[in-house]
C-alpha atoms as a PDB file:
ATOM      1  CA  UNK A   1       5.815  12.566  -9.106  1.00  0.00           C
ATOM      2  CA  UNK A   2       2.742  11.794  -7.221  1.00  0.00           C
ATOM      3  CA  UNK A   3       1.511  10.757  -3.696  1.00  0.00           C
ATOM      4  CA  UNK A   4      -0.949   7.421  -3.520  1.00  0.00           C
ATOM      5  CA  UNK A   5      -2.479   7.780   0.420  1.00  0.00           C
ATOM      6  CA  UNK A   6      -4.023   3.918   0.987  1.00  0.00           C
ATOM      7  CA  UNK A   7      -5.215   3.259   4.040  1.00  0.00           C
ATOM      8  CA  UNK A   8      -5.708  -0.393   4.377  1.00  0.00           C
ATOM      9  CA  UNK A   9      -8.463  -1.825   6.750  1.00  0.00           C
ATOM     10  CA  UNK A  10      -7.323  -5.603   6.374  1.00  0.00           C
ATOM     11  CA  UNK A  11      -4.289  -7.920   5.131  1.00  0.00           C
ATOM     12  CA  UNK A  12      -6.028  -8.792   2.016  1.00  0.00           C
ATOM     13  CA  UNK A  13      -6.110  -5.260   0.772  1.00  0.00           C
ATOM     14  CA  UNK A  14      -2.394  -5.232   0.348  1.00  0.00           C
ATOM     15  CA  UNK A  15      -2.548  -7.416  -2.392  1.00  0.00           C
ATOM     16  CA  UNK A  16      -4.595  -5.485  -4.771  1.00  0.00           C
ATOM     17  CA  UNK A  17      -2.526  -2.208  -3.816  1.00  0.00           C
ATOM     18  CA  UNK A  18       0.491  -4.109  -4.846  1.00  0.00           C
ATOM     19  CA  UNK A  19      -1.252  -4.830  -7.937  1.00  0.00           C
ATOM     20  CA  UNK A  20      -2.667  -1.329  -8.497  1.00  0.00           C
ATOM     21  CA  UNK A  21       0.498   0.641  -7.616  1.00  0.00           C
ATOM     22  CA  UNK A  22       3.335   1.894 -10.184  1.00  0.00           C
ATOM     23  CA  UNK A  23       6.837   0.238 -10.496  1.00  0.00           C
ATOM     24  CA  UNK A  24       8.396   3.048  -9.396  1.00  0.00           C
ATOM     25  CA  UNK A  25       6.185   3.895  -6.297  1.00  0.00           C
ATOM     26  CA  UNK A  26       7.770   3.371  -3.240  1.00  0.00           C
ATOM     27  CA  UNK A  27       5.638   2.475  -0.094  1.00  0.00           C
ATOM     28  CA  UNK A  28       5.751   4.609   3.242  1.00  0.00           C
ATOM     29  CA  UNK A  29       4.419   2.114   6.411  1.00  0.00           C
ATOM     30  CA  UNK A  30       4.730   2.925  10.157  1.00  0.00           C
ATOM     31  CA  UNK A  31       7.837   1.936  11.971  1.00  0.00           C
ATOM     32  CA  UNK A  32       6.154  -0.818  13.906  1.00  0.00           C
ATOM     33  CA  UNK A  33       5.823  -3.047  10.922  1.00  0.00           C
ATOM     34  CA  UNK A  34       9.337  -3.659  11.109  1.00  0.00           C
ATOM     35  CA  UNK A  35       9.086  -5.272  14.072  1.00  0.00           C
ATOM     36  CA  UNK A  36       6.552  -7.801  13.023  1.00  0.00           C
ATOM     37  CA  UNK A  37       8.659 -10.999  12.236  1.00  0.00           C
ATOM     38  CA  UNK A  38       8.524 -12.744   8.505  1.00  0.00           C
ATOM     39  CA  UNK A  39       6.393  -9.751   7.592  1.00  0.00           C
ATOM     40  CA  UNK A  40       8.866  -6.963   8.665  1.00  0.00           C
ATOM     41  CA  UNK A  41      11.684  -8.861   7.637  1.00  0.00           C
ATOM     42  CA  UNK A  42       9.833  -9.122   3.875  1.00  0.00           C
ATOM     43  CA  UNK A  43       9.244  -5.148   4.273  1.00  0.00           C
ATOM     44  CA  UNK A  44      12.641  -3.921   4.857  1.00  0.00           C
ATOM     45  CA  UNK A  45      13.793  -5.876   2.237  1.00  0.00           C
ATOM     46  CA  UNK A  46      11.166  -5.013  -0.308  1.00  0.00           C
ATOM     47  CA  UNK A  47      12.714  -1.264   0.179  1.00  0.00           C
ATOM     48  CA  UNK A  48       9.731  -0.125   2.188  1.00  0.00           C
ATOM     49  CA  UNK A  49      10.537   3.461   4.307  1.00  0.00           C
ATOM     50  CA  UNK A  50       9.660   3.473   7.526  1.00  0.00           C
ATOM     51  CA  UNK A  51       8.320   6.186   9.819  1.00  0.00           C
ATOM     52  CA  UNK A  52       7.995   6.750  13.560  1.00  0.00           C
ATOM     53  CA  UNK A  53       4.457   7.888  13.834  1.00  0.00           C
ATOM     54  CA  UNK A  54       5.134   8.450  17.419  1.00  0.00           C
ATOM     55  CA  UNK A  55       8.445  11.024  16.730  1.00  0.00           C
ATOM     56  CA  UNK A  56       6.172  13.679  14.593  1.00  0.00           C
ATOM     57  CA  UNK A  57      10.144  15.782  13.863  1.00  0.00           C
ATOM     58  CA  UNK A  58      11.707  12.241  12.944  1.00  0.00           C
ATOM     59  CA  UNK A  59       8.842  11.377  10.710  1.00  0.00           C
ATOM     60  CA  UNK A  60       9.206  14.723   9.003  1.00  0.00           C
ATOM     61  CA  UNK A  61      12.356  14.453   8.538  1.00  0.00           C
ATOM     62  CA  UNK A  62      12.709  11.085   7.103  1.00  0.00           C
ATOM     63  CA  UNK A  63       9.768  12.268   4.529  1.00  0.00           C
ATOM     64  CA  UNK A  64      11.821  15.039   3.802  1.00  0.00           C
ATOM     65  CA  UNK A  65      14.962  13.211   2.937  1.00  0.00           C
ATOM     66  CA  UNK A  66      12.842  10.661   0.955  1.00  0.00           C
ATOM     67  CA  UNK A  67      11.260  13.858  -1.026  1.00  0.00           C
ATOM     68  CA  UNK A  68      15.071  15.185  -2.001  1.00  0.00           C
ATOM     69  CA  UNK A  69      16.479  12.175  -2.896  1.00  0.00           C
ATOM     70  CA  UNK A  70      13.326  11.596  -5.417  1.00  0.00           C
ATOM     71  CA  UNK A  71      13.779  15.148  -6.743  1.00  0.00           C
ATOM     72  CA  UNK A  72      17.717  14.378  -6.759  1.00  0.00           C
ATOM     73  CA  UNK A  73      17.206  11.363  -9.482  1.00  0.00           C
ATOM     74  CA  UNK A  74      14.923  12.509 -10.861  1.00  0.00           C
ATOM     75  CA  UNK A  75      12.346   9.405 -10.105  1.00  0.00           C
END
């Protein structure tokens, strides 16, 4: 298992990470994306995990869960 850290500076960039990244990766994006109409819609759906940047314990915690379950299956 690995960790890809991409941080994006425009909309455009997204496509060549999704084009770059592994089948198997699964993307991390801040919580507010979900809120964002068509494109949060297309996110959740897409199995994106989202974190509250804003709740430091929740975000921990959800990265935590996200880190057993991938040890758990072995992905």
């Amino acid at each position: 298992p690995y960790v890809i850290v991409c941080n994006h500076q425009a909309s455009l960039d997204l496509m060549g990470m999704v084009e770059v990244i592994p089948d198997r990766c699964v993307p991390i994006a801040k919580k507010e994306l979900l809120y964002m109409g068509t494109v949060g819609w297309a996110c959740w759906l897409s199995g994106i995990i989202f974190i509250d940047r804003h709740k430091r314990e929740d975000a921990i915690d959800v990265i935590s869960q996200t880190a057993r379950t991938i040890r758990h299956e072995n992905v």
